[in-house]
N, C-alpha and C. Protein backbone atom coordinates (compact mmCIF):
# COMPACT_ATOMS: atom_id res chain seq x y z
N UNK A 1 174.70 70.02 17.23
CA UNK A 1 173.54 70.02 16.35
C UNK A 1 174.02 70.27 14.92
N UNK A 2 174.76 69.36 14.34
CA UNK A 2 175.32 69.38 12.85
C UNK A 2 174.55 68.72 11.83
N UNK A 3 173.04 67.90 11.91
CA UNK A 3 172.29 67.58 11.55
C UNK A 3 170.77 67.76 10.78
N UNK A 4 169.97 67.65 9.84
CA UNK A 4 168.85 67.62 9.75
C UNK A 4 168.58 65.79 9.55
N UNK A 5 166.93 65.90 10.53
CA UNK A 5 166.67 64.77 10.04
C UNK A 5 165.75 64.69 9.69
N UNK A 6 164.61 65.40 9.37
CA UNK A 6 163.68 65.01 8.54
C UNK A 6 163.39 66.44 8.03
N UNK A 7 163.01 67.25 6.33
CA UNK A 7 162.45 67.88 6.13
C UNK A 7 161.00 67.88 5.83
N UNK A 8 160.22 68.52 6.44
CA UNK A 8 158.86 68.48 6.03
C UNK A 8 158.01 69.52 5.50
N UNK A 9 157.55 69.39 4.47
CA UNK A 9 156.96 69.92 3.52
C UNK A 9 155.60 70.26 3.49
N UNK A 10 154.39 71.74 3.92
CA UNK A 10 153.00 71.45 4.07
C UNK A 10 152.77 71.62 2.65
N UNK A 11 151.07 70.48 2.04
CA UNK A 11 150.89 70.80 0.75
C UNK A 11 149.80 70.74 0.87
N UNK A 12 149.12 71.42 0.27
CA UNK A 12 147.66 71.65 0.01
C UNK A 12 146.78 70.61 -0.48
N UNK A 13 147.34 69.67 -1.30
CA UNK A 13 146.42 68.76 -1.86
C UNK A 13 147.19 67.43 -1.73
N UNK A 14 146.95 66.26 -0.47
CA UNK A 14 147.75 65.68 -0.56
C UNK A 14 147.45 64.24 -1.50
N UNK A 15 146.42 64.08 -2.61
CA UNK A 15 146.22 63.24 -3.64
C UNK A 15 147.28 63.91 -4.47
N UNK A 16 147.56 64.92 -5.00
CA UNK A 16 148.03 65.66 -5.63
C UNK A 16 149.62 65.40 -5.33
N UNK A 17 150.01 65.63 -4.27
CA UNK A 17 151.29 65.90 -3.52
C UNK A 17 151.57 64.04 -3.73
N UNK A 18 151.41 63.28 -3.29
CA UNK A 18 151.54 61.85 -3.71
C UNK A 18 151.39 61.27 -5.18
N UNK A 19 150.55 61.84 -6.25
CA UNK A 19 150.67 61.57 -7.37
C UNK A 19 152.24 62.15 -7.88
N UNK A 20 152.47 63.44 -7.33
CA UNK A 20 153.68 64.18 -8.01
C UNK A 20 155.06 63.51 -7.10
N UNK A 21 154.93 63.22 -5.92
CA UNK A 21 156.03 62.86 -5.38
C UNK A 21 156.84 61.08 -5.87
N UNK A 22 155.22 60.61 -5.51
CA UNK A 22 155.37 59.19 -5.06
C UNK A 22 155.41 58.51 -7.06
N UNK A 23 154.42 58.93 -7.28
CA UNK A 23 154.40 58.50 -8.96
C UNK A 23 155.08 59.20 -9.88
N UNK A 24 154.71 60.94 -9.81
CA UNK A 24 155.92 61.33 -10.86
C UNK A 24 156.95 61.10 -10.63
N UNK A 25 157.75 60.97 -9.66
CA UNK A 25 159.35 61.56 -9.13
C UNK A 25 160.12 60.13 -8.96
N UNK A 26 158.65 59.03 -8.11
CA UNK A 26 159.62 57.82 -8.12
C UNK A 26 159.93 57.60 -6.82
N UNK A 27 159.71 59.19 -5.65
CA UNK A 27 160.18 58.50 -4.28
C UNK A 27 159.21 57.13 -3.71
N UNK A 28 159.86 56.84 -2.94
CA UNK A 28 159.16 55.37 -1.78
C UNK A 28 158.89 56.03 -0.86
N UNK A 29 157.93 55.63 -0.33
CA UNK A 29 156.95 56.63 1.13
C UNK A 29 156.95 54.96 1.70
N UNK A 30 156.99 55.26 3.11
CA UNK A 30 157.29 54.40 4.05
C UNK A 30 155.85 53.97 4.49
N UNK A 31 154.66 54.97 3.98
CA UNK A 31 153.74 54.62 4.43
C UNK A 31 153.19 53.63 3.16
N UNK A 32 153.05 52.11 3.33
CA UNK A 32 152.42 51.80 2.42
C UNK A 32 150.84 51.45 2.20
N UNK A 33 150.03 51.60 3.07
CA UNK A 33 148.61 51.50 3.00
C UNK A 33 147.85 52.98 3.01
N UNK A 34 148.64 54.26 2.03
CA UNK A 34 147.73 55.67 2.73
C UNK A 34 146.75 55.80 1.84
N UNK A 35 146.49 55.17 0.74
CA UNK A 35 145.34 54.82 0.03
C UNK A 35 143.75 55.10 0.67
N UNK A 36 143.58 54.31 1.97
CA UNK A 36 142.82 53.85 2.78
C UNK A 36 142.35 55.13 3.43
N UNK A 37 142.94 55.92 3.36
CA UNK A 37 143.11 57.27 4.31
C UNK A 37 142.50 58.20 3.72
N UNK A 38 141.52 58.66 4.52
CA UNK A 38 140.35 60.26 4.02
C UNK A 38 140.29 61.01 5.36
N UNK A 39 140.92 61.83 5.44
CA UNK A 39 142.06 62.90 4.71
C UNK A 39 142.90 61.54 4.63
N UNK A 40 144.39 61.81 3.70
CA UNK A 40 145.26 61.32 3.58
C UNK A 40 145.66 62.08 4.93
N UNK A 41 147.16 60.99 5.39
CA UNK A 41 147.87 60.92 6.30
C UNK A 41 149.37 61.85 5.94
N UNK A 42 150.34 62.33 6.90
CA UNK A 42 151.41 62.62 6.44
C UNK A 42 151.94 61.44 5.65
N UNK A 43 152.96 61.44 5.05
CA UNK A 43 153.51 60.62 3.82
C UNK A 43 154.65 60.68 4.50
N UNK A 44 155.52 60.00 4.73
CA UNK A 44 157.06 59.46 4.87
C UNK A 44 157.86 59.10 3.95
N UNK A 45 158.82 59.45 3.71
CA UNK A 45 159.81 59.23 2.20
C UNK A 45 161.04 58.61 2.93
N UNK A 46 161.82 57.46 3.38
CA UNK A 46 162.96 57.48 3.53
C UNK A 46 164.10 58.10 2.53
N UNK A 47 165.18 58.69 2.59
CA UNK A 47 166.19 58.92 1.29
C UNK A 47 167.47 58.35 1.64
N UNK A 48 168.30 58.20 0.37
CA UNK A 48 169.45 57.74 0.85
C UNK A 48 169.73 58.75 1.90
N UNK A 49 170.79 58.36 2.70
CA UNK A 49 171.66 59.32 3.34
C UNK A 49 171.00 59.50 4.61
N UNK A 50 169.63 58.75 4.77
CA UNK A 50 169.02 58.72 6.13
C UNK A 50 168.41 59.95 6.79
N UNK A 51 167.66 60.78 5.57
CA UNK A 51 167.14 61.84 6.13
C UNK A 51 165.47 61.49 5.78
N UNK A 52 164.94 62.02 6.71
CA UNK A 52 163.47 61.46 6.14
C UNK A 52 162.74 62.71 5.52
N UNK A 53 162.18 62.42 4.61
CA UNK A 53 161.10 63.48 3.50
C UNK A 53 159.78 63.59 3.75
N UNK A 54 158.76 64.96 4.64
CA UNK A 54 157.97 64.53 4.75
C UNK A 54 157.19 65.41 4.38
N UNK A 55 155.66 64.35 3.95
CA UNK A 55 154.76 65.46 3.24
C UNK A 55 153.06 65.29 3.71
N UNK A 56 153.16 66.50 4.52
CA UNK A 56 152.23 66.72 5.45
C UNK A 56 150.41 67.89 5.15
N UNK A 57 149.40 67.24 5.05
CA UNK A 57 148.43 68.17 4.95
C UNK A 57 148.75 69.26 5.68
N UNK A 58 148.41 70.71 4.69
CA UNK A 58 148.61 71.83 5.28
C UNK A 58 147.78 71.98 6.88
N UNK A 59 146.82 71.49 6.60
CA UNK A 59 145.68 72.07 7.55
C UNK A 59 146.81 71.13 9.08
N UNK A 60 147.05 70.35 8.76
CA UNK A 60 147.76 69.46 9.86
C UNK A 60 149.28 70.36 10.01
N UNK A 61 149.70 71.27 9.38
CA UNK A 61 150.36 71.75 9.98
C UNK A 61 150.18 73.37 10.45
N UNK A 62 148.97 73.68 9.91
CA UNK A 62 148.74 74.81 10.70
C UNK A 62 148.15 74.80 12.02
N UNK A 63 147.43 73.50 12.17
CA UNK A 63 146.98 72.95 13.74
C UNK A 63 148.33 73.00 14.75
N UNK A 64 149.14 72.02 13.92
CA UNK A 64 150.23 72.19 14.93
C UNK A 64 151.27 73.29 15.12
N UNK A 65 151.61 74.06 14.12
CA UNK A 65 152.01 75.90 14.47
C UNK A 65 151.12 76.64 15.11
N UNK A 66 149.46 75.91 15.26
CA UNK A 66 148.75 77.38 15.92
C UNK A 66 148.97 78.84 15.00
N UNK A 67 148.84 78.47 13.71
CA UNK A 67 148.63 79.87 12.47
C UNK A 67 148.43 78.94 11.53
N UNK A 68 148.28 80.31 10.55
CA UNK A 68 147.65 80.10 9.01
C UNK A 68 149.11 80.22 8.17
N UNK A 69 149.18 79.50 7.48
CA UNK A 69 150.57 79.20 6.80
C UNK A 69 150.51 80.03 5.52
N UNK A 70 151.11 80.74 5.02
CA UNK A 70 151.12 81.56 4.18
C UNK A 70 150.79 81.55 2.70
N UNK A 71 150.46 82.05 2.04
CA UNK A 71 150.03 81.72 -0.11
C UNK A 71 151.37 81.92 -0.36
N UNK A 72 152.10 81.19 -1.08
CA UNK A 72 152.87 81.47 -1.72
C UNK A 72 153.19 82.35 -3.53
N UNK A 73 153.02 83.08 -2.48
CA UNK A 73 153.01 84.49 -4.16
C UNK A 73 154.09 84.73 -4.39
N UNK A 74 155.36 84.44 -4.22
CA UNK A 74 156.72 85.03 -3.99
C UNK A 74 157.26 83.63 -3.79
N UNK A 75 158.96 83.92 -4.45
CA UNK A 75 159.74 82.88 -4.08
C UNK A 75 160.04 82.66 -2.66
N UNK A 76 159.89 81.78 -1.64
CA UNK A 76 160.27 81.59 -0.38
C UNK A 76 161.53 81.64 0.57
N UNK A 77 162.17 81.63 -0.34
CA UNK A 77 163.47 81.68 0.22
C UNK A 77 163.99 80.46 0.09
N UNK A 78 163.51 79.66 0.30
CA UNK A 78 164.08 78.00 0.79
C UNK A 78 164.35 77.31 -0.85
N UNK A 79 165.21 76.80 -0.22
CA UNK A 79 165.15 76.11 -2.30
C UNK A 79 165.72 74.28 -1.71
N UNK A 80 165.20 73.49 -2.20
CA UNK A 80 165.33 71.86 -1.92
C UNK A 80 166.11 71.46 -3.15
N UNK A 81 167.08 70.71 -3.05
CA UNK A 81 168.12 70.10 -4.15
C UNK A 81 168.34 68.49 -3.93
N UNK A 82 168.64 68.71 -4.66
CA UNK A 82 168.65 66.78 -5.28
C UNK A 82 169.87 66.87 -6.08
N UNK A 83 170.97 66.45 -5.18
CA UNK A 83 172.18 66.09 -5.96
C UNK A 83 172.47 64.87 -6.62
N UNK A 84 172.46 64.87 -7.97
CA UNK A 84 173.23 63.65 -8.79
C UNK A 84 173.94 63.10 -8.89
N UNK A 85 174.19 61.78 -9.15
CA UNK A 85 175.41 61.03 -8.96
C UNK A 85 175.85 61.54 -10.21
N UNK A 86 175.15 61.09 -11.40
CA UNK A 86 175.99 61.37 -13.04
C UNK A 86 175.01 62.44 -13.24
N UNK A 87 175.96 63.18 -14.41
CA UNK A 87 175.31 63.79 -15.49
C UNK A 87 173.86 63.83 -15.81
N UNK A 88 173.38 63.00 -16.18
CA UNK A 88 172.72 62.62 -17.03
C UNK A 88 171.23 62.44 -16.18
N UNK A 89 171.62 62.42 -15.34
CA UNK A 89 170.37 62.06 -14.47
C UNK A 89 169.85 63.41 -14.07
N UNK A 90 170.45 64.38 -14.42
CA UNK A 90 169.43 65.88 -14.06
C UNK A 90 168.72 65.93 -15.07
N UNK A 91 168.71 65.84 -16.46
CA UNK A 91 167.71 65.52 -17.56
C UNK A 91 166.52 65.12 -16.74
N UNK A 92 167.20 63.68 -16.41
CA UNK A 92 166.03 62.37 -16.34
C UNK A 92 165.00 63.02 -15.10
N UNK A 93 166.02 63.66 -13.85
CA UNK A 93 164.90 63.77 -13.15
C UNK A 93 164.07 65.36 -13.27
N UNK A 94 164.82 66.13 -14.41
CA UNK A 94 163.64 67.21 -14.50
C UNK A 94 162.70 67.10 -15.26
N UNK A 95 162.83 66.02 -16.12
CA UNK A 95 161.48 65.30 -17.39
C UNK A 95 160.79 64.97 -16.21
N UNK A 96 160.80 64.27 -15.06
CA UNK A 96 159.69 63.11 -14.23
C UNK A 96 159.05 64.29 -13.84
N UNK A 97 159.57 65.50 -13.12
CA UNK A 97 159.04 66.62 -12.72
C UNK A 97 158.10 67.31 -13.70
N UNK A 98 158.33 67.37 -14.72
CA UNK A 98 157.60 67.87 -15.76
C UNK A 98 156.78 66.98 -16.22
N UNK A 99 156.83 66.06 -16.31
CA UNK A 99 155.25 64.92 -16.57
C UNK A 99 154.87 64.79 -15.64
N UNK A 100 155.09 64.85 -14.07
CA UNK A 100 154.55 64.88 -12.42
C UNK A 100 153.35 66.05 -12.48
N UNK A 101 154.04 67.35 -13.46
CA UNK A 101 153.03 68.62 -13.01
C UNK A 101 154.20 70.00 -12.80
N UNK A 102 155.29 69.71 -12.59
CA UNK A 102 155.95 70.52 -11.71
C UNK A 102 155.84 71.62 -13.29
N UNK A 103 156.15 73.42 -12.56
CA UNK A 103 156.30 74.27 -13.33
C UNK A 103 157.40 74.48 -13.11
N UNK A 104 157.14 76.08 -14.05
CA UNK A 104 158.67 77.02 -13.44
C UNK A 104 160.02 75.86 -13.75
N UNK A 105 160.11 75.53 -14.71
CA UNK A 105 161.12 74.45 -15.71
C UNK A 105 162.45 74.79 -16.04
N UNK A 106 163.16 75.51 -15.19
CA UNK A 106 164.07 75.81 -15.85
C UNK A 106 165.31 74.76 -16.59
N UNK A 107 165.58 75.23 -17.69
CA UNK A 107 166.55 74.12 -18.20
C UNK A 107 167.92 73.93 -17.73
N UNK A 108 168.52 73.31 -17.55
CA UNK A 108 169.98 72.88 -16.82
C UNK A 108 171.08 73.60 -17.56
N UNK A 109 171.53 74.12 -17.29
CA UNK A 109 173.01 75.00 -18.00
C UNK A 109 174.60 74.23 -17.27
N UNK A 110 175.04 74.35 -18.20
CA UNK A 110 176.40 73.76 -17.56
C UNK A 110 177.30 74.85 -16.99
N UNK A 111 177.97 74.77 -15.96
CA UNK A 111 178.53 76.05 -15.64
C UNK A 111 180.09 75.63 -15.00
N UNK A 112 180.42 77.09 -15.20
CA UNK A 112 182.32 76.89 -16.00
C UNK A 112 183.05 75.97 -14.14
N UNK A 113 182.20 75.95 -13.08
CA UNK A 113 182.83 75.28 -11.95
C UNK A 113 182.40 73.29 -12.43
N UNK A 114 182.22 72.97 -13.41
CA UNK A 114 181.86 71.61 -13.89
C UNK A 114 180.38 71.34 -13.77
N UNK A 115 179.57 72.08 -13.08
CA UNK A 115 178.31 71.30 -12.69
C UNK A 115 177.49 71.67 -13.67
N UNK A 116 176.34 71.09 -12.98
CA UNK A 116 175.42 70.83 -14.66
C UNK A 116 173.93 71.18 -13.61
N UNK A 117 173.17 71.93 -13.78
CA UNK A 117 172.01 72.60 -12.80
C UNK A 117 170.67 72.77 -13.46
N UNK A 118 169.68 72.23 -13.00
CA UNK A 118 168.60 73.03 -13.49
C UNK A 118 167.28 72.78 -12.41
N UNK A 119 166.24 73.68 -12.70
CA UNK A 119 165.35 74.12 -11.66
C UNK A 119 164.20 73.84 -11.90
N UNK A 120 163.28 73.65 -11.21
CA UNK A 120 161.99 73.35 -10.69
C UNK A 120 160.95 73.61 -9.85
N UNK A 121 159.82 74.19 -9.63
CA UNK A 121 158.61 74.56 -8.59
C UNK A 121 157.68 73.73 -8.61
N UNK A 122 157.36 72.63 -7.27
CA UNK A 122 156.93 71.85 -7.42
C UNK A 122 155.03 72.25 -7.07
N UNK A 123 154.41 71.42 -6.84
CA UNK A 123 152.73 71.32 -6.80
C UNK A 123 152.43 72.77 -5.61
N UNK A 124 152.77 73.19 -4.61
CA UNK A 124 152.77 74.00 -3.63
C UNK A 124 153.31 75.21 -3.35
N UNK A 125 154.91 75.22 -4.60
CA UNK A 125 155.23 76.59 -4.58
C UNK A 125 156.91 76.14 -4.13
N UNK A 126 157.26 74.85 -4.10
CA UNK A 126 158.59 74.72 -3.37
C UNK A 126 159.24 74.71 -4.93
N UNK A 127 160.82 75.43 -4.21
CA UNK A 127 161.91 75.41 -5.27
C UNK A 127 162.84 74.25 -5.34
N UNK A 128 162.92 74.06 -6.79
CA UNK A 128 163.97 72.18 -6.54
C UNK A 128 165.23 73.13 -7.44
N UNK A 129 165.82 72.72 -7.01
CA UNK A 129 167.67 72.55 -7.72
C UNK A 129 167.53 70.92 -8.05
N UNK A 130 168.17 70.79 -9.10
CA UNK A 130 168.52 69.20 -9.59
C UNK A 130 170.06 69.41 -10.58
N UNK A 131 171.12 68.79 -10.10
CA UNK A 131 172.38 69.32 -9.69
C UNK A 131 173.14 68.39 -9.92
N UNK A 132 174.02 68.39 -10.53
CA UNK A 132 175.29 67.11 -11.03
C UNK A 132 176.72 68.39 -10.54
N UNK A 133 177.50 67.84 -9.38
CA UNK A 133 178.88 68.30 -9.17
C UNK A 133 179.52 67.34 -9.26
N UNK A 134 180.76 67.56 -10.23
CA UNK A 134 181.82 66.70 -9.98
C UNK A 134 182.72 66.29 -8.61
N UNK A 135 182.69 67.50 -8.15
CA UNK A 135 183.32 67.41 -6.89
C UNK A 135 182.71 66.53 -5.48
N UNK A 136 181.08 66.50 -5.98
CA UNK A 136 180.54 65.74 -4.97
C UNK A 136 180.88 64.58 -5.12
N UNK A 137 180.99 63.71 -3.94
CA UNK A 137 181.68 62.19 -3.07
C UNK A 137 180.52 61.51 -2.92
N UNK A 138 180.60 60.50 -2.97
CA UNK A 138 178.98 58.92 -2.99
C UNK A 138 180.10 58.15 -2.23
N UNK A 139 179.49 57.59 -1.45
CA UNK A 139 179.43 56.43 -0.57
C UNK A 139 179.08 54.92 -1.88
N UNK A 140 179.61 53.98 -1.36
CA UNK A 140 179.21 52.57 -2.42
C UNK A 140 177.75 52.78 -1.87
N UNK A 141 177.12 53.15 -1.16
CA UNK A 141 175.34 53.68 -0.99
C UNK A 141 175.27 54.17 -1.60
N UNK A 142 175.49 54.99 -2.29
CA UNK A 142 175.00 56.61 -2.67
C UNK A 142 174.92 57.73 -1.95
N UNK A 143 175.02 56.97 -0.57
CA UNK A 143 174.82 58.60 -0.37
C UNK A 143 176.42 59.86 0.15
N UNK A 144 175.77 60.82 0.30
CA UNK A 144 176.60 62.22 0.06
C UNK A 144 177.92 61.90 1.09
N UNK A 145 178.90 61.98 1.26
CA UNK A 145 179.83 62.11 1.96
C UNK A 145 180.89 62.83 1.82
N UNK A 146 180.76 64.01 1.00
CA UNK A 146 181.79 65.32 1.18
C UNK A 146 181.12 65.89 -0.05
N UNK A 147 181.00 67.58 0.15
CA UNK A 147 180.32 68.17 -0.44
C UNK A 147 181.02 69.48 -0.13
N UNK A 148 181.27 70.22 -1.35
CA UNK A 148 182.13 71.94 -0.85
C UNK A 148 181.42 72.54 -1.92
């Protein structure tokens, strides 16, 4: 079990959660007709690297835990990252976050191991890292293939 394959995400407002994901951010959701949908439906994100992104009405996942899912008043523990190929693209993708809605902005600092970092709290309370390492490896895909 050396794997994740899909993370899923509960959000409270999922017009909201699709304006910020799908329009601010730029991901592709696999679902393409959820328009149509009252309630909206979970949302499917394929990503490179073949993990799937998913973003699920809360109430639909407290049905299926059998509990009430918690307020987020406090940092959670969990923090979600988005590693960069270049530089330059942690700018780009903490501006989309910040015209999406996202708070809690922190600005990217460069730090003395080469990388280049900065932070984000998206529509629900989740923590983003957005992250340029030199040391990280791309596939001619893009995606991740050695990471220390």
């Amino acid at each position: 079990m050396n794997r994740i394959n899909i993370i899923t995400l509960a959000v409270a407002d999922m017009d909201k959660a699709i304006a910020f994901y799908i329009n601010g951010l730029g991901f592709k959701s696999r679902n393409t007709d959820y328009t149509r949908y009252n309630p909206k439906p979970t949302i499917f994100i394929n990503t490179d690297g073949g993990v799937i992104f998913e973003l699920t009405p809360t109430s639909v996942q407290e049905k299926t835990l059998n509990r009430k899912m918690r307020e987020f008043e406090s940092m959670s523990g969990m923090m979600l990252s988005y590693l960069c190929k270049d530089i330059n693209n942690v700018d780009e993708i903490l501006q989309k976050a910040k015209n999406a809605g996202a708070v809690n902005i922190v600005a990217p600092v460069k730090y003395d191991w080469g990388g280049y970092m900065g932070h984000f709290t998206d529509l629900d309370g989740y923590d983003w890292a957005v992250t340029y390492d030199p040391a990280a490896q791309f596939d001619a895909n893009g995606n991740l293939v050695d990471y220390e």
